[in-house]
N, C-alpha and C. Protein backbone atom coordinates (compact mmCIF):
# COMPACT_ATOMS: atom_id res chain seq x y z
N UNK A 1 0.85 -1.18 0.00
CA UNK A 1 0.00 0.00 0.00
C UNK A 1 0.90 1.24 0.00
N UNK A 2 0.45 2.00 -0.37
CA UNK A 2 1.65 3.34 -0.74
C UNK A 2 0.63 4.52 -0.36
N UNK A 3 0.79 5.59 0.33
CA UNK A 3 -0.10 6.64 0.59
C UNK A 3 0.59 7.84 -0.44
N UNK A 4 -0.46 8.30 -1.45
CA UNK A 4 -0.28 9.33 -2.81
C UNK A 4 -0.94 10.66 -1.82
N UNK A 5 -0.56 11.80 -2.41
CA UNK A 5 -0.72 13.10 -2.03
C UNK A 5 -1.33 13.84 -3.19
N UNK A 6 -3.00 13.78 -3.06
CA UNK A 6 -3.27 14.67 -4.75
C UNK A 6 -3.07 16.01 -3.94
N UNK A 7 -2.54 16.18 -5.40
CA UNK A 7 -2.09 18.14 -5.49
C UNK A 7 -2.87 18.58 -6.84
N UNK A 8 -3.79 17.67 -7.54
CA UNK A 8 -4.27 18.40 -8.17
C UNK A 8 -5.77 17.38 -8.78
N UNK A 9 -6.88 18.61 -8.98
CA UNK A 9 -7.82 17.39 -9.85
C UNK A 9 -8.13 18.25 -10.67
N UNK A 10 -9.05 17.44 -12.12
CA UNK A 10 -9.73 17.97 -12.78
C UNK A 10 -11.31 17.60 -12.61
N UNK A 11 -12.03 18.70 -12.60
CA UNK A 11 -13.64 18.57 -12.37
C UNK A 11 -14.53 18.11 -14.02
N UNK A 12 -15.85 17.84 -13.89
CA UNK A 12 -16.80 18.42 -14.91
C UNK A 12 -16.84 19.88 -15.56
N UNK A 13 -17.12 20.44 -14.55
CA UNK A 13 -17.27 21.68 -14.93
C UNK A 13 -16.53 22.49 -13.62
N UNK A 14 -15.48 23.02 -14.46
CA UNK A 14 -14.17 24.16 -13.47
C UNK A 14 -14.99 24.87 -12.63
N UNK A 15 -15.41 25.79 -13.48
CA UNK A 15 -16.60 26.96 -12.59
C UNK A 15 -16.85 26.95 -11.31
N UNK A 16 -17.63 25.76 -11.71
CA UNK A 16 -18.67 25.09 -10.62
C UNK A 16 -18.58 24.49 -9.31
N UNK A 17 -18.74 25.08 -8.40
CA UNK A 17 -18.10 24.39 -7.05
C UNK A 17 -18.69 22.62 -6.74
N UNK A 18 -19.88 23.04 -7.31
CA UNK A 18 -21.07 21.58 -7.16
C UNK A 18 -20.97 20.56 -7.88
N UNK A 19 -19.59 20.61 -9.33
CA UNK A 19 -19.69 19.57 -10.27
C UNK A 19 -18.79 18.57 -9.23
N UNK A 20 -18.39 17.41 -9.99
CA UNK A 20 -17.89 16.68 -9.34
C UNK A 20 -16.56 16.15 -10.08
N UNK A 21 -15.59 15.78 -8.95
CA UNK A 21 -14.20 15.21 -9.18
C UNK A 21 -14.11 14.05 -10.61
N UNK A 22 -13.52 14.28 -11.50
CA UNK A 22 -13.34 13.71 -12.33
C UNK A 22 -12.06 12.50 -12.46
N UNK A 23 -11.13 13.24 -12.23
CA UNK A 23 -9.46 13.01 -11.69
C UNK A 23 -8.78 13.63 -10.58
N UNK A 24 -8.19 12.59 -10.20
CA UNK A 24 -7.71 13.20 -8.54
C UNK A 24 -5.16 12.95 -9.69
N UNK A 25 -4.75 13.65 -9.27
CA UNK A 25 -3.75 13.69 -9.59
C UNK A 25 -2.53 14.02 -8.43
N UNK A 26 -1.05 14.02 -8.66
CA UNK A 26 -0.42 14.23 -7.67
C UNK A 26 1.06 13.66 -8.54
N UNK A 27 2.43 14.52 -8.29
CA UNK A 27 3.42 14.32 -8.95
C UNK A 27 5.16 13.75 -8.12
N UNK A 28 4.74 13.30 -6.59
CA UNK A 28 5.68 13.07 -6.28
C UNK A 28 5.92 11.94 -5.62
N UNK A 29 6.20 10.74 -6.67
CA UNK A 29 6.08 9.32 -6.29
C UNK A 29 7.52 9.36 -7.16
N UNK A 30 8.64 8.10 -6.68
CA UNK A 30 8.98 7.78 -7.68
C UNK A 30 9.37 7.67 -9.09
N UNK A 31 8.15 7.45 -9.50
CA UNK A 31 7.51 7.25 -10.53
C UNK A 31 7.28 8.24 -11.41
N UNK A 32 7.59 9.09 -11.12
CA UNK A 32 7.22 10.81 -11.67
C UNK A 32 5.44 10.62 -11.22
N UNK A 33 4.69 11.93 -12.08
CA UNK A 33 3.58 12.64 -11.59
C UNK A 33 2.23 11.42 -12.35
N UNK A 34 1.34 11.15 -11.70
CA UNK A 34 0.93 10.73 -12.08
C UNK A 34 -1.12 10.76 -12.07
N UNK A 35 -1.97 10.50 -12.39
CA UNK A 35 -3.40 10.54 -12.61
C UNK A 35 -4.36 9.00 -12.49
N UNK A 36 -5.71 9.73 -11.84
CA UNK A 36 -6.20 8.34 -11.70
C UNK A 36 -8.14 8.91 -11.98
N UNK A 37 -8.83 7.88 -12.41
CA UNK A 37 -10.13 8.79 -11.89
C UNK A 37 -10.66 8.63 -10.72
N UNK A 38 -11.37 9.03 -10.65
CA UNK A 38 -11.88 9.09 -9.16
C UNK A 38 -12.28 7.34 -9.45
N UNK A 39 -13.46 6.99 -10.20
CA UNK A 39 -13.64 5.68 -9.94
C UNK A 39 -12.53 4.91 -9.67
N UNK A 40 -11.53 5.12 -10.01
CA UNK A 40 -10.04 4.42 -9.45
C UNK A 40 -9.00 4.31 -8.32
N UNK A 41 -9.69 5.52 -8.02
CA UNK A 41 -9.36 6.58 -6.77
C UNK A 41 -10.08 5.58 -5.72
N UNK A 42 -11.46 5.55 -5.86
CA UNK A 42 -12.38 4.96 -4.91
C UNK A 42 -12.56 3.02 -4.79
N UNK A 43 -11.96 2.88 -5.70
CA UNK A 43 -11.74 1.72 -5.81
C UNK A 43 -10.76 1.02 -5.23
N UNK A 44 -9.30 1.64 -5.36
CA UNK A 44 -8.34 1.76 -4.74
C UNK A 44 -8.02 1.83 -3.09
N UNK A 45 -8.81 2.63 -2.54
CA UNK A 45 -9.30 3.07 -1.32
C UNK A 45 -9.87 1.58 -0.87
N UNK A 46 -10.71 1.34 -1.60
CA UNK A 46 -11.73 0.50 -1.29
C UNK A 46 -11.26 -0.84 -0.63
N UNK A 47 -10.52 -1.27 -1.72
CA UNK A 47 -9.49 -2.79 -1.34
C UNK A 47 -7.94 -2.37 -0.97
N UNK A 48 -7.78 -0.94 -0.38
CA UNK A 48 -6.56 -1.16 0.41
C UNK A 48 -5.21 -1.33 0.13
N UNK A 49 -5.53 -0.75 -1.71
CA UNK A 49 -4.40 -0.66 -2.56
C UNK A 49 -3.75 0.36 -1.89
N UNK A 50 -4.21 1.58 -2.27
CA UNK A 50 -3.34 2.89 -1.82
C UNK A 50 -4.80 3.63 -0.99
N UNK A 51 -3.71 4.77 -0.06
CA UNK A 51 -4.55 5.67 0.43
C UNK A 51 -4.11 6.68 -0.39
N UNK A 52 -4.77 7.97 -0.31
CA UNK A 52 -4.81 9.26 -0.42
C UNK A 52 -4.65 10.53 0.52
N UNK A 53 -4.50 11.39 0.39
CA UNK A 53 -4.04 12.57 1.33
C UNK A 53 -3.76 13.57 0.51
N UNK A 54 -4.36 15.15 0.96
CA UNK A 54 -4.17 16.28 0.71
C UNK A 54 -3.05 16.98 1.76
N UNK A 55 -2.54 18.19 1.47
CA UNK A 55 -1.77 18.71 2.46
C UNK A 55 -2.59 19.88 2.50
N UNK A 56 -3.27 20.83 3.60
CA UNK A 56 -3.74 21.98 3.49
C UNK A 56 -3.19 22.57 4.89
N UNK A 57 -3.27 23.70 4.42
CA UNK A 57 -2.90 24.60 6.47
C UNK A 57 -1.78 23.97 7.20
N UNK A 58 -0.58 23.57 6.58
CA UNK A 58 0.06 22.63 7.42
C UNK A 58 -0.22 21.76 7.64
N UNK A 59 -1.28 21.03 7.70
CA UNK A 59 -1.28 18.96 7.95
C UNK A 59 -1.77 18.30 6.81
N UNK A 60 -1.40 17.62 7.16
CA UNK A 60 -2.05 16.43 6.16
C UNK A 60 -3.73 15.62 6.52
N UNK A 61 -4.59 15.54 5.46
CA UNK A 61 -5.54 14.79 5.64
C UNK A 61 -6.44 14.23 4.91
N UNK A 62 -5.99 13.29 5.35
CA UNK A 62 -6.52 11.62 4.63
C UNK A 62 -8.15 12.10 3.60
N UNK A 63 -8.22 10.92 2.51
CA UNK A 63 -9.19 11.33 1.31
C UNK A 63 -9.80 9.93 1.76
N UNK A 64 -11.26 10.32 1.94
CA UNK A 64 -12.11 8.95 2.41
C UNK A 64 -13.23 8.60 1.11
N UNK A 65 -13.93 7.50 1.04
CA UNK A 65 -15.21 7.84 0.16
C UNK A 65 -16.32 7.84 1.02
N UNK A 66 -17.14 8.60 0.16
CA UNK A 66 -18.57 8.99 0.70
C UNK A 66 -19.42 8.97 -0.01
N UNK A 67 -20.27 8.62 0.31
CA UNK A 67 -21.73 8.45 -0.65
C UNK A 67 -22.99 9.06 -0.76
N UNK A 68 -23.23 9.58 -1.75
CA UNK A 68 -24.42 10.94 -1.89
C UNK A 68 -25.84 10.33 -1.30
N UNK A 69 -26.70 10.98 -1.18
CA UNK A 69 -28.38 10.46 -0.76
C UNK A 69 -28.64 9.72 -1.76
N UNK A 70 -28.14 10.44 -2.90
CA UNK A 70 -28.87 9.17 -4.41
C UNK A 70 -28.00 8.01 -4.77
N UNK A 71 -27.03 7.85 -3.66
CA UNK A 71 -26.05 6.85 -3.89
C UNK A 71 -25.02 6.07 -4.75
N UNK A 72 -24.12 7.41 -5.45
CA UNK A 72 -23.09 7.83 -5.44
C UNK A 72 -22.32 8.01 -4.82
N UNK A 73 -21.20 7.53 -5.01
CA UNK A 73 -19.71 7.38 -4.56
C UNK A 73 -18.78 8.63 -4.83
N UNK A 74 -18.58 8.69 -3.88
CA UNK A 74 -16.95 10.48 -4.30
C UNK A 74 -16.54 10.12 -3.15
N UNK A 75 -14.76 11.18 -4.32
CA UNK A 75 -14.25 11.62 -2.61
C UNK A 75 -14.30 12.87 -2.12
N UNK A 76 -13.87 12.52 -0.90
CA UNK A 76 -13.89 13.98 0.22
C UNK A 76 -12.82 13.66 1.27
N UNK A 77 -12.64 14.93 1.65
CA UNK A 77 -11.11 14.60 2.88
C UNK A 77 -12.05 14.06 4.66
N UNK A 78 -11.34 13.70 5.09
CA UNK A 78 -12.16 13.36 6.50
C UNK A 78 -12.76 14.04 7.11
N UNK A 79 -11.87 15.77 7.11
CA UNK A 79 -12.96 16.89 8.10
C UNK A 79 -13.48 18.05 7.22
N UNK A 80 -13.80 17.52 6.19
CA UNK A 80 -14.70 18.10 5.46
C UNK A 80 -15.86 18.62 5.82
N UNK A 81 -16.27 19.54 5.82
CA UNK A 81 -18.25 19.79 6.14
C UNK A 81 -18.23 20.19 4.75
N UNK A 82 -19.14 20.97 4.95
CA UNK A 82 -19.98 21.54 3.19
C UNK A 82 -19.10 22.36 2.97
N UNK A 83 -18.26 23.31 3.59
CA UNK A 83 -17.36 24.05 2.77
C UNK A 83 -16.24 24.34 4.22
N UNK A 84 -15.00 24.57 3.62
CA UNK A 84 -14.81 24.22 2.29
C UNK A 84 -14.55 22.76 2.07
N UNK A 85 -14.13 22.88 0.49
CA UNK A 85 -13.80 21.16 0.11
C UNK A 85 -12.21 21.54 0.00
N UNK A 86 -11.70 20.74 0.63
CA UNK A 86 -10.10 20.94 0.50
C UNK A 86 -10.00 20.37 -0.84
N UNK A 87 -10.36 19.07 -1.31
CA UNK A 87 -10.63 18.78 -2.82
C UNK A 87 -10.64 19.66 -4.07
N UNK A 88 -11.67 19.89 -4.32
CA UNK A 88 -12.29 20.86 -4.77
C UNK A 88 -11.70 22.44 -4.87
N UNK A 89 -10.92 22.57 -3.66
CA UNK A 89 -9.90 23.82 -4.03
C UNK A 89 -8.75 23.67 -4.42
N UNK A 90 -8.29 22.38 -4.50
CA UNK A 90 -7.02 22.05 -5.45
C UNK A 90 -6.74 22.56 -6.91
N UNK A 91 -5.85 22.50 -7.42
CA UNK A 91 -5.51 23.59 -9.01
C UNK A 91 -5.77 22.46 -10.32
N UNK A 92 -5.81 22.83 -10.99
CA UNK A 92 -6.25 22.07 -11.93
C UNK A 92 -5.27 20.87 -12.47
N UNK A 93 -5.12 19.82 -12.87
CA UNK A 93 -4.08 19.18 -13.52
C UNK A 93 -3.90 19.39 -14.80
N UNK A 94 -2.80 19.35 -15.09
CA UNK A 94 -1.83 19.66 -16.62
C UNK A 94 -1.48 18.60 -17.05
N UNK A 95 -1.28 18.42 -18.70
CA UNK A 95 -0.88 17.47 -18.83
C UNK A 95 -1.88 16.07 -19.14
């Protein structure tokens, strides 16, 4: 299991605070920079392949999944409430 650090995603729609995570990304493995989608993201999570983690304000914190009322799957960081989304304020990925 290897814990990744996204530093960056791409959404549906940029704009939009309400669209949803498309790609979660992050460039300092090894491996050089690398991309996943979220379904991969959450999948991953799921069976304990890799974790995830943002860095904001000085700490680090862990990327969990969560599931909408209409029952949908995303991610979100652990002390998330409705705003902000530490997610969601990440910069866009390049590349």
């Amino acid at each position: 299991m290897a814990d990744l650090q996204i530093t960056c995603i791409n959404k549906s729609d940029r704009m939009n605070p309400h669209e949803r995570i498309l790609r979660v990304g992050g460039g300092q493995t090894i491996l050089g920079s690398w991309r996943k989608s979220q379904e991969e993201a959450i999948s991953e999570i799921e069976t304990g392949t890799n974790r995830f983690y943002v860095h904001v304000g000085g700490k680090s914190v862990w990327v969990i999944v969560a599931t909408s009322r209409f029952g949908n799957k995303y991610l979100k960081t652990e002390d998330d409430g409705e705003q902000p989304n530490n997610l969601l304020s990440l910069p866009e990925c390049r590349g």
